[in-house]
Each structure stands twice: as structure tokens, then as C-alpha cells.
N, C-alpha and C. Protein backbone atom coordinates (compact mmCIF):
# COMPACT_ATOMS: atom_id res chain seq x y z
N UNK A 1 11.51 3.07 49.24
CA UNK A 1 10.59 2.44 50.15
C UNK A 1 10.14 1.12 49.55
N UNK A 2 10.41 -0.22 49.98
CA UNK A 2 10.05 -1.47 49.46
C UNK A 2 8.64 -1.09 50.00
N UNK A 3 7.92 -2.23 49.27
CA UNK A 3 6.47 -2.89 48.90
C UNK A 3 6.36 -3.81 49.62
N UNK A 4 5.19 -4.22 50.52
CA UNK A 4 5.13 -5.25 51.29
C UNK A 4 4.43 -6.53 50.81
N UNK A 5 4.16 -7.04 50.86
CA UNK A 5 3.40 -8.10 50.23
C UNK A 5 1.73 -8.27 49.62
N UNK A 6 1.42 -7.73 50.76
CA UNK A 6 0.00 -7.05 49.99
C UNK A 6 0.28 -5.96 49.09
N UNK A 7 0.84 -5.11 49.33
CA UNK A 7 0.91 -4.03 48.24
C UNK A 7 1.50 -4.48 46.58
N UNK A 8 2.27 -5.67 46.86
CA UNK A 8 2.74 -6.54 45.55
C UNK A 8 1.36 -7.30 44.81
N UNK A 9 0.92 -7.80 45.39
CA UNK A 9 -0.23 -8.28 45.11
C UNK A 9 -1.52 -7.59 44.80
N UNK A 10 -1.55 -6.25 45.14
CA UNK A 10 -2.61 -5.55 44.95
C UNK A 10 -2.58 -4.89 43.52
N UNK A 11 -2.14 -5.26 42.41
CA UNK A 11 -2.44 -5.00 41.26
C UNK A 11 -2.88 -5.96 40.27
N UNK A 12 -3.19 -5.89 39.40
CA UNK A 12 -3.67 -6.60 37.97
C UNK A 12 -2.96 -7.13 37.92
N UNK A 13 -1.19 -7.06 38.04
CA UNK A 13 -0.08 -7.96 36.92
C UNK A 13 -0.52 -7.92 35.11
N UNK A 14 -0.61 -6.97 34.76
CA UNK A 14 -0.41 -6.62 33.38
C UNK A 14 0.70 -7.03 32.38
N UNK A 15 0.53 -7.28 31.29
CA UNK A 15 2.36 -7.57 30.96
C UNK A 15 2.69 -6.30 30.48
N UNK A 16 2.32 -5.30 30.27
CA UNK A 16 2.70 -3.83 30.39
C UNK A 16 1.93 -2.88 29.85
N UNK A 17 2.71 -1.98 30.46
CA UNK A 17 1.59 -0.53 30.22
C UNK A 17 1.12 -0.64 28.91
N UNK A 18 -0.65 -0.64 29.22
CA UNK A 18 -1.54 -0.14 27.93
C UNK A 18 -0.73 0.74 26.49
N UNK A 19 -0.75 2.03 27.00
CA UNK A 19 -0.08 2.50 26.00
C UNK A 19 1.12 2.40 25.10
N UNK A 20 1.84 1.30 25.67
CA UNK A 20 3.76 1.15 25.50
C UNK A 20 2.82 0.35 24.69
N UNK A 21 1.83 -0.74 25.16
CA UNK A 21 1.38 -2.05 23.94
C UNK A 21 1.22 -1.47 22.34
N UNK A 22 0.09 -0.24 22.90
CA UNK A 22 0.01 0.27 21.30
C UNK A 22 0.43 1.09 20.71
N UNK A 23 1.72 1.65 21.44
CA UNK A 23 2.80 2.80 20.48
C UNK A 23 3.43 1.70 20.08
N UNK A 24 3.76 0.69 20.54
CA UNK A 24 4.57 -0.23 19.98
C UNK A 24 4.23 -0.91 18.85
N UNK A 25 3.45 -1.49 19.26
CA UNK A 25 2.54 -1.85 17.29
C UNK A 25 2.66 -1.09 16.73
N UNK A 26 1.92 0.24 16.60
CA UNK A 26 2.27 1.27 16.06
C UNK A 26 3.28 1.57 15.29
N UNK A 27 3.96 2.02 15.87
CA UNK A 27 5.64 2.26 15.26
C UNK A 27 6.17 1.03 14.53
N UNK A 28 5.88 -0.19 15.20
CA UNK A 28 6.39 -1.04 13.73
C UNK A 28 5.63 -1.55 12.55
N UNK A 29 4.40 -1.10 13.23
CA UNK A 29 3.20 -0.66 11.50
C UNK A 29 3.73 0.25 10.69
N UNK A 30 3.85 1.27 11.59
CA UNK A 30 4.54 2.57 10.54
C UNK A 30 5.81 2.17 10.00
N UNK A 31 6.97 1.72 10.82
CA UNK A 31 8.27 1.30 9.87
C UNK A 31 8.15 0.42 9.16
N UNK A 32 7.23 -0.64 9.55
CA UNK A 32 7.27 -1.86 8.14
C UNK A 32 6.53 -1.15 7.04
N UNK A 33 5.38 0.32 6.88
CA UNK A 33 4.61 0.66 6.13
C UNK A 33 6.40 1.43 5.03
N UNK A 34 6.86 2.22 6.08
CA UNK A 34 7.89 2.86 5.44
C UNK A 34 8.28 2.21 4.42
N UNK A 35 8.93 0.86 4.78
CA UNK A 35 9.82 0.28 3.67
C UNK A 35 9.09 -0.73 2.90
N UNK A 36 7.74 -0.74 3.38
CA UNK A 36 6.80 -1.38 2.26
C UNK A 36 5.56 -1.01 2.01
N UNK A 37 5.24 0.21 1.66
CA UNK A 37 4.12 0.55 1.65
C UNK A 37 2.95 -0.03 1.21
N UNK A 38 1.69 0.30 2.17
CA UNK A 38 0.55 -0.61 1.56
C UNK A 38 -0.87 0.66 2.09
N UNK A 39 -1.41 0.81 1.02
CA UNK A 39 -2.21 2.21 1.23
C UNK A 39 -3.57 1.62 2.29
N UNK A 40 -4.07 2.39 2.98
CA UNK A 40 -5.40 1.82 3.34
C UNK A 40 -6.29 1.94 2.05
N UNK A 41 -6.52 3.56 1.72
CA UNK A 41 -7.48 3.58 0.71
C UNK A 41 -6.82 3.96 -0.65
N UNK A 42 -7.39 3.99 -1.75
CA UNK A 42 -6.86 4.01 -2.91
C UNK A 42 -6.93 5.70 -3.11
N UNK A 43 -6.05 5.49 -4.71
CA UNK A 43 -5.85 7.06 -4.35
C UNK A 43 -6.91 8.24 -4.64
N UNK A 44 -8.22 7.63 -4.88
CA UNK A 44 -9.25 8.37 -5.29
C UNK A 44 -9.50 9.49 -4.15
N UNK A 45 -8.92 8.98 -2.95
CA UNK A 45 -9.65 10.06 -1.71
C UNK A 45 -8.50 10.89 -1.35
N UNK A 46 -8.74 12.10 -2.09
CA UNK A 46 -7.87 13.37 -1.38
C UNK A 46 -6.88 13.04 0.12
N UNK A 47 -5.92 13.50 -0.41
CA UNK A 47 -4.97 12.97 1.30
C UNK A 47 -5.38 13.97 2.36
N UNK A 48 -5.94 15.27 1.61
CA UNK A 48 -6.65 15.98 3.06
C UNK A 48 -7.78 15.78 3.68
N UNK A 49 -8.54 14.97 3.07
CA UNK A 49 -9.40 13.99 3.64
C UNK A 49 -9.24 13.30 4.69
N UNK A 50 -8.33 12.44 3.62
CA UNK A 50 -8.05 11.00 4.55
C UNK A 50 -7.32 11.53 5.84
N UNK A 51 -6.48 12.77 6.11
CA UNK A 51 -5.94 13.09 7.08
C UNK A 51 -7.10 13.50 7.92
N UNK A 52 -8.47 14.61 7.38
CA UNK A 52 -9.27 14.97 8.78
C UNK A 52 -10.14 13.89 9.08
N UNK A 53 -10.43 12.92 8.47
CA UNK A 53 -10.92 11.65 9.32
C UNK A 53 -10.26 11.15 10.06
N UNK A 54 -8.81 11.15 9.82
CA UNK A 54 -7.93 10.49 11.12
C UNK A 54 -7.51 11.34 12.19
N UNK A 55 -7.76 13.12 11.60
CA UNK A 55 -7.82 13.82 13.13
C UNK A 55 -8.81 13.77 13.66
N UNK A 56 -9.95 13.53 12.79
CA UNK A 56 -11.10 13.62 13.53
C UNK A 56 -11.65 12.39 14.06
N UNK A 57 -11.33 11.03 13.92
CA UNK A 57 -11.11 9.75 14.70
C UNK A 57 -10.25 10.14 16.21
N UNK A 58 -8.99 10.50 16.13
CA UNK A 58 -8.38 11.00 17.08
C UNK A 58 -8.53 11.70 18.09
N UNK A 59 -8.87 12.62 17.82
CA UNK A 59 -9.92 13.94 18.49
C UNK A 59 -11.03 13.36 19.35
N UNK A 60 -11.63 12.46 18.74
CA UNK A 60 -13.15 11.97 19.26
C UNK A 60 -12.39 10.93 20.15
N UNK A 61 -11.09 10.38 20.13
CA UNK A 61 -10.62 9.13 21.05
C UNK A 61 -10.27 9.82 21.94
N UNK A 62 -9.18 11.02 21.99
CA UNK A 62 -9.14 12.15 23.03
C UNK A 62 -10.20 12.58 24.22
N UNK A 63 -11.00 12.70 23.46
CA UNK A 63 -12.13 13.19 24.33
C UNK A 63 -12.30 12.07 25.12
N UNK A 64 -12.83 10.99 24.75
CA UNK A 64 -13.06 9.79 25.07
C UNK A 64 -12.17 9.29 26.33
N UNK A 65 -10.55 9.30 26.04
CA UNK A 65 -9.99 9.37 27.08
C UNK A 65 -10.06 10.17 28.25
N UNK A 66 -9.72 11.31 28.30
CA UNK A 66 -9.91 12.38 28.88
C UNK A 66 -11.20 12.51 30.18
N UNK A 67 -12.50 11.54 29.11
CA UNK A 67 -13.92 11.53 29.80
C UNK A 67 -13.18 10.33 31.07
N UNK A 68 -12.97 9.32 30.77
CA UNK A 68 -12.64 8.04 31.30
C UNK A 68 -11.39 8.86 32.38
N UNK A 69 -10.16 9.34 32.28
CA UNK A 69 -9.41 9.63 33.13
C UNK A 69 -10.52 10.46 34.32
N UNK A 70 -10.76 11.31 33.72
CA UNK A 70 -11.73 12.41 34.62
C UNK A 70 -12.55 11.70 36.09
N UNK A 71 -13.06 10.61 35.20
CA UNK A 71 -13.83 9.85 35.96
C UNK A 71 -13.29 8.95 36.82
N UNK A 72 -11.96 8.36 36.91
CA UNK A 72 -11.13 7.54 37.68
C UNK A 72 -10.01 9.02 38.60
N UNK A 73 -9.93 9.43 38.53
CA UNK A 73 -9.61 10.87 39.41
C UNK A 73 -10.34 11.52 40.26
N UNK A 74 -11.68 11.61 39.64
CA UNK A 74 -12.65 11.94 40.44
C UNK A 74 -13.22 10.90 41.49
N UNK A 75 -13.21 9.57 41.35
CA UNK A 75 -13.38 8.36 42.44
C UNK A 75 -12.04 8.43 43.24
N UNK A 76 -11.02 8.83 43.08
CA UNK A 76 -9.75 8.74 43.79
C UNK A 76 -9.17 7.44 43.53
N UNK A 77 -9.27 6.90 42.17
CA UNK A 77 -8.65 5.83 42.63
C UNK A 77 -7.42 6.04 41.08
N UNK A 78 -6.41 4.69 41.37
CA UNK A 78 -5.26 4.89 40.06
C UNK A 78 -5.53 4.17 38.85
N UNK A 79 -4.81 5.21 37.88
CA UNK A 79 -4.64 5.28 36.64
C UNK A 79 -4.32 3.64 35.91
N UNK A 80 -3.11 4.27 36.05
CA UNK A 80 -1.86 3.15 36.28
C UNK A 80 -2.10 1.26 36.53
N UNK A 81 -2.60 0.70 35.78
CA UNK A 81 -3.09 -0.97 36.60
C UNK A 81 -1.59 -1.54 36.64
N UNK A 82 -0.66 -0.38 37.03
CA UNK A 82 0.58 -1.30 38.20
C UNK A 82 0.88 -1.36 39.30
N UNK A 83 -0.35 -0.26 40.15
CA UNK A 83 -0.60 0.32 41.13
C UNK A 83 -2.13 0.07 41.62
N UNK A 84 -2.45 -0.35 42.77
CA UNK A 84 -3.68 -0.89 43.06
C UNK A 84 -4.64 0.02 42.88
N UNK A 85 -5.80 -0.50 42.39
CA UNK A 85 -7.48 0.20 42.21
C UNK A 85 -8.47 0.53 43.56
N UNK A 86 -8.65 1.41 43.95
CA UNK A 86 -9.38 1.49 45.04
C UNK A 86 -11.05 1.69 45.29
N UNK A 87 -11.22 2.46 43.85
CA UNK A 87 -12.51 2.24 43.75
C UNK A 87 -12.78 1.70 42.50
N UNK A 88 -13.83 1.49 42.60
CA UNK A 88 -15.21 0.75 41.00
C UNK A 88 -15.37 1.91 40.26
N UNK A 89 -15.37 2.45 39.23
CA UNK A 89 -15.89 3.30 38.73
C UNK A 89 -17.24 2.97 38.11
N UNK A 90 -18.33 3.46 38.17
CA UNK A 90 -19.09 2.98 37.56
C UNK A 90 -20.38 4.23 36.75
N UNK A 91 -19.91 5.17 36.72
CA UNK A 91 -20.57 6.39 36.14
C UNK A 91 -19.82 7.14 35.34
N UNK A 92 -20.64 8.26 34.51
CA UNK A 92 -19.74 9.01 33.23
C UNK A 92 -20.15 7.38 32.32
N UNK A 93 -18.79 8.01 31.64
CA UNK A 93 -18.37 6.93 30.47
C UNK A 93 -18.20 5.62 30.69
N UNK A 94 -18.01 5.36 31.99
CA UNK A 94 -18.10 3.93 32.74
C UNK A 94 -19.59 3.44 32.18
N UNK A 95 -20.43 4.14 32.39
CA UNK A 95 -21.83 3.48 32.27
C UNK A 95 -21.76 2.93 30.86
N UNK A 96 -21.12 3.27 30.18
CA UNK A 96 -21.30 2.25 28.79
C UNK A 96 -19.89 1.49 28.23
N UNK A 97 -19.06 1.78 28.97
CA UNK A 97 -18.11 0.46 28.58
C UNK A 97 -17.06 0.51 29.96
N UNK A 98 -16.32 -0.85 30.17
CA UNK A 98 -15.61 -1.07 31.16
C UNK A 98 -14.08 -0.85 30.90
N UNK A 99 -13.77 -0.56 29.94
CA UNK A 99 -12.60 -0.04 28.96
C UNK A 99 -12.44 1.26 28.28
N UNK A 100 -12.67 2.34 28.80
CA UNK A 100 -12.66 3.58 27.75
C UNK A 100 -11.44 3.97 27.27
N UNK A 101 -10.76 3.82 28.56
CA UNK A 101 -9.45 4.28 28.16
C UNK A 101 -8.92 3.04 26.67
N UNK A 102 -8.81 2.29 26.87
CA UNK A 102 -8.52 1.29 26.31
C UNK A 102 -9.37 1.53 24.68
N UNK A 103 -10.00 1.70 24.99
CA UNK A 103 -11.29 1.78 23.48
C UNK A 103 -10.81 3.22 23.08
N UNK A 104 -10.47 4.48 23.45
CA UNK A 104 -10.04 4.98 23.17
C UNK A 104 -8.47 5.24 23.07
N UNK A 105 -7.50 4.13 22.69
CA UNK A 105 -6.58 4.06 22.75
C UNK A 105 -6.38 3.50 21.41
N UNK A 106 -7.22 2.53 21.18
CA UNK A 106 -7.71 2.05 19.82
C UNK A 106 -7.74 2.55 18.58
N UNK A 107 -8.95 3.62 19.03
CA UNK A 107 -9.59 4.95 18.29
C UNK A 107 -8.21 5.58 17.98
N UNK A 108 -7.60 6.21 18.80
CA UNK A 108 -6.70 6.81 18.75
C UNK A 108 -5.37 6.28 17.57
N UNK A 109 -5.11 4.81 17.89
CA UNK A 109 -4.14 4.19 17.41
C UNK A 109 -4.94 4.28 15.63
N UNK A 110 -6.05 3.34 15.76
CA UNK A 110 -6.72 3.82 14.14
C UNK A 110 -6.61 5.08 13.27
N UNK A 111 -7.40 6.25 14.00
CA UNK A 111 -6.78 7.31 13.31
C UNK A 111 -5.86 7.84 12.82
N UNK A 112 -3.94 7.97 13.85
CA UNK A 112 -3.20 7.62 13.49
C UNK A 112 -2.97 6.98 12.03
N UNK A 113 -3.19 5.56 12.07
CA UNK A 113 -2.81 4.91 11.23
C UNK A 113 -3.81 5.06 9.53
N UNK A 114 -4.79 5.92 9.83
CA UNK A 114 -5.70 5.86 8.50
C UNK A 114 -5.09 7.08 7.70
N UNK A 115 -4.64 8.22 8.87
CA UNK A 115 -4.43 9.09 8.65
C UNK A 115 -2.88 9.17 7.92
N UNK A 116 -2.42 7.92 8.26
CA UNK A 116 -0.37 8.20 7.76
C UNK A 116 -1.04 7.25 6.57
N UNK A 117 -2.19 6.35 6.25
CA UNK A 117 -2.45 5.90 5.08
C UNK A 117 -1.65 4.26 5.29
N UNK A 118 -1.75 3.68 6.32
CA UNK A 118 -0.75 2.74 6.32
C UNK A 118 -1.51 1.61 7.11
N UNK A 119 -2.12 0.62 5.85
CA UNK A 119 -2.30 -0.19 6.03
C UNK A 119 -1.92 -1.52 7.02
N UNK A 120 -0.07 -1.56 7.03
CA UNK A 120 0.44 -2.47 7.98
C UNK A 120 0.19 -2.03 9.30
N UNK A 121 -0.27 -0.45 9.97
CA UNK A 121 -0.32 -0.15 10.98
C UNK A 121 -1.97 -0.77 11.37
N UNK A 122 -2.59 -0.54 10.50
CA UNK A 122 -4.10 -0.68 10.62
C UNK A 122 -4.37 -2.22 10.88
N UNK A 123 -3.39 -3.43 10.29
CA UNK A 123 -3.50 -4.61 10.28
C UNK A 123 -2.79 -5.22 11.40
N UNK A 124 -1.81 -4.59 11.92
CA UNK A 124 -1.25 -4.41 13.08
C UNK A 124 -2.37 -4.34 14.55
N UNK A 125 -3.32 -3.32 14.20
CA UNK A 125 -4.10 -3.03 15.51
C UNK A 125 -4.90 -4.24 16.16
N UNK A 126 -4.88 -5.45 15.13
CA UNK A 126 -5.64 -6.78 15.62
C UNK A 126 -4.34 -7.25 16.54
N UNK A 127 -3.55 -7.42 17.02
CA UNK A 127 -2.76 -8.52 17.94
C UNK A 127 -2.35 -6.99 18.74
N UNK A 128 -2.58 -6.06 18.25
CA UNK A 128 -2.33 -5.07 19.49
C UNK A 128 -3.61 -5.05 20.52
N UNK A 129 -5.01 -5.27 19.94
CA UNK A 129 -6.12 -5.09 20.70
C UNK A 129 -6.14 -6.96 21.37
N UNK A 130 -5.24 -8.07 20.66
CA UNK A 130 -5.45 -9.39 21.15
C UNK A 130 -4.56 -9.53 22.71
N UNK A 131 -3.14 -8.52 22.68
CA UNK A 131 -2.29 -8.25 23.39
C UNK A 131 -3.09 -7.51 24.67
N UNK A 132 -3.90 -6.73 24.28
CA UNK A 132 -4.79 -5.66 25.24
C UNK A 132 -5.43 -6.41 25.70
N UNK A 133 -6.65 -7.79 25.25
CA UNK A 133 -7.54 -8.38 25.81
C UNK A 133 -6.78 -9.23 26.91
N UNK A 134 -6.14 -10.21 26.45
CA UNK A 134 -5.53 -11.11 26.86
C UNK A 134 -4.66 -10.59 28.11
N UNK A 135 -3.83 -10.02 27.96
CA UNK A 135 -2.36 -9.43 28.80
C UNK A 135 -2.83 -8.24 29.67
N UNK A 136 -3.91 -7.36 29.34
CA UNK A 136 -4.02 -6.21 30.28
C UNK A 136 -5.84 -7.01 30.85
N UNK A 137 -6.81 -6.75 29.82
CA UNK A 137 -8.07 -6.55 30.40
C UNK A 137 -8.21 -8.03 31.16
N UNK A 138 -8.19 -8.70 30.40
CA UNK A 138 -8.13 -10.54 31.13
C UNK A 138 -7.67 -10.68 32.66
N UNK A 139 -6.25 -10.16 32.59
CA UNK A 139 -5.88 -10.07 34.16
C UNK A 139 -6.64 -8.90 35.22
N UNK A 140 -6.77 -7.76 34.68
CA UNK A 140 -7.34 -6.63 35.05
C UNK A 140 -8.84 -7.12 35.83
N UNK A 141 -9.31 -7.68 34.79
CA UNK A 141 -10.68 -8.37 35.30
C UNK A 141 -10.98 -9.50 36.40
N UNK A 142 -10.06 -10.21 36.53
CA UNK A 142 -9.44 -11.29 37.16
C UNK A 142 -9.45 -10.38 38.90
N UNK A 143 -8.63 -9.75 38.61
CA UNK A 143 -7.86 -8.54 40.01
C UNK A 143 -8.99 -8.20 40.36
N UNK A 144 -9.48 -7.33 39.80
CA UNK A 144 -11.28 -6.61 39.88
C UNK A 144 -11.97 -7.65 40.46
N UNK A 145 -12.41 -8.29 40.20
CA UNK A 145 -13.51 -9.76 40.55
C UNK A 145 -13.03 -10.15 42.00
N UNK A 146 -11.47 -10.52 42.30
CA UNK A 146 -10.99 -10.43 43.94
C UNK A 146 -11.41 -9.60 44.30
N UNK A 147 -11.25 -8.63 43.95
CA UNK A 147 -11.11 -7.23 45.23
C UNK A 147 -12.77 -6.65 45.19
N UNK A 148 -13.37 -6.84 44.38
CA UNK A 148 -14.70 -6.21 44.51
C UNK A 148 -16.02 -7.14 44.61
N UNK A 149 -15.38 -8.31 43.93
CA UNK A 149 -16.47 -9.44 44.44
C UNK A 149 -17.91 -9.30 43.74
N UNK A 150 -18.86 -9.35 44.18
CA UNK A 150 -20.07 -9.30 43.51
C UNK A 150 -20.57 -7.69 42.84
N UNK A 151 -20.37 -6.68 43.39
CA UNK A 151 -20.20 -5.66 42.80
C UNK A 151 -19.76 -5.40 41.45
N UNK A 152 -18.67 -6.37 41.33
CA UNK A 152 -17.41 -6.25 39.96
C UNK A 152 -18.32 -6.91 39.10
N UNK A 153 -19.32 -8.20 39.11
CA UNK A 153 -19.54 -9.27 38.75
C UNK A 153 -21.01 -8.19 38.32
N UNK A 154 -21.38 -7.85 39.22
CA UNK A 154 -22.90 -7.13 38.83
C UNK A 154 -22.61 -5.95 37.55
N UNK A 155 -20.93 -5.26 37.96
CA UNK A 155 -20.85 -4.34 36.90
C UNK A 155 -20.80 -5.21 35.42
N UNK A 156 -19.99 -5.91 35.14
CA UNK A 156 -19.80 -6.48 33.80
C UNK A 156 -20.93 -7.57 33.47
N UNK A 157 -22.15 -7.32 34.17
CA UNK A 157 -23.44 -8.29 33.91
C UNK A 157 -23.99 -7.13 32.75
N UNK A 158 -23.84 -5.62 33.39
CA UNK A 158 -24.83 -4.79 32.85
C UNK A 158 -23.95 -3.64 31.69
N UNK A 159 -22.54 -3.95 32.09
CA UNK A 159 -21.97 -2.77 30.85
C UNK A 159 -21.03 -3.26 30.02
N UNK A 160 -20.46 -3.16 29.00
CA UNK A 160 -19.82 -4.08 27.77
C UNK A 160 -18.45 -3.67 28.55
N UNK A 161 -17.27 -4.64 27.71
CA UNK A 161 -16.15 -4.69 27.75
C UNK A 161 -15.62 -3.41 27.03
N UNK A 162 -16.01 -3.51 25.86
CA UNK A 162 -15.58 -2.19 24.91
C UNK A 162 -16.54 -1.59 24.65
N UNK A 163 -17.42 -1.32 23.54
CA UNK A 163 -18.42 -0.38 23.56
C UNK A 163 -20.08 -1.27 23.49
């Protein structure tokens, strides 16, 4: 079934899916860590440590997500910013940031990376979160502001971008 012209236009234009941005950093944090390792912390801190802070970073980004999906399901509107937004979310976890998913994608990606001990992944997460501002939320916000107009404008007067 082709897309008609409004329906082409009715998305963000992202340069791609959120998550592909930061498995992708990711994974070449972790392979450049492979063949060059660079520790986050030194070796004073037990590695079973350093691992339940990064499940337990993880865990807490989980939730986090999870809160944020819940809440865009429950308005009926999509996931997906390749597919048009139908409603505002603006309650739950909305009430304190306009990005959860996103902030918890972060979280998520950090833990990960504290937890494999790998610095290049961790130094990595700056042009993955510059890639996120720029390429997803920038346009995202842009789209939002058309389609919702002063509403959109009143939401990001009163709730942060990230936290």
C-alpha cells in the first residue's frame, strides 16, 4: 500500500531509528575497547561491583523505558518517529522530561558500557547522544511544534528535554 503525501510528511524525518544510533556506537566502543583496551575504573573496584552498578544503571533505564512506552500506548499514539504522532503525551514520566525513552536509552547504553569496563564505549556515548540531539530530537521537535502548535510550545516551556 503506497503512502500518500501527507502521510510522507507526517513524520519527524529522523536520520534513523533511536536505538540502531546507540547499538551502533556501542558495538564499535566495545570492538575498538576489544583491541584496545581502556578501563573505565582502575582495578581497585571488584569486577562484581563494577558489573551490579551497570545492571543496576540498566535496570533503572528499563524501567524508565518501559514507564515512557506505557505512556505513549496508553495515548494511542506511535512509538516509532517514522510513523506519525497523534497525540502529545504529557503525563507519567512525560511530566518530567520530553525524552524518556531517549534518556533511558542513554542510561541503558552507560551501564552497558561501565559494566563491560570499557572506556571507548563510555567516550563514545558523547556523539551518540550529539547524533540523538541533532538527527532525532532537533527534527522530532521541529515536527511536534507543526502539528501541535502552541500546546507543543507550552509543553517544552514547562518540562526539560532530558531530565
Amino acid at each position: 500500500m503506497a503512502k500518500d503525501a501527507q502521510d510522507v510528511e507526517d513524520v519527524a524525518g529522523v536520520v534513523a531509528p533511536p536505538p540502531l544510533i546507540f547499538l551502533g556506537f556501542l558495538v564499535v566502543g566495545l570492538a575498538i575497547g576489544h583491541f584496545w583496551p581502556l578501563a573505565v575504573v582502575d582495578g581497585s573496584l571488584p569486577v562484581a561491583v563494577r558489573i551490579a552498578v551497570g545492571t543496576a544503571v540498566a535496570v533503572l533505564s528499563l524501567a524508565m523505558g518501559m514507564a515512557g512506552l506505557r505512556q505513549l500506548r496508553r495515548a494511542g499514539t506511535n512509538v516509532r518517529p517514522d510513523r506519525p504522532t497523534t497525540a502529545l503525551v504529557r503525563d507519567g514520566i512525560y511530566r518530567y522530561s520530553r525524552n524518556p525513552l531517549y534518556t533511558a536509552l542513554a542510561f541503558l547504553y552507560a551501564g552497558i558500557a561501565f559494566a563491560a569496563d570499557s572506556l571507548w564505549a563510555l567516550m563514545l556515548l558523547v556523539p551518540a547522544l550529539l547524533v540523538i540531539r541533532y538527527g532525532v530530537i532537533a527534527r522530532e521537535e521541529a515536527y511536534l511544534e507543526r502539528k501541535f502548535g502552541d500546546d507543543y510550545r507550552n509543553f517544552t516551556a514547562t518540562v526539560r528535554r532530558w531530565l
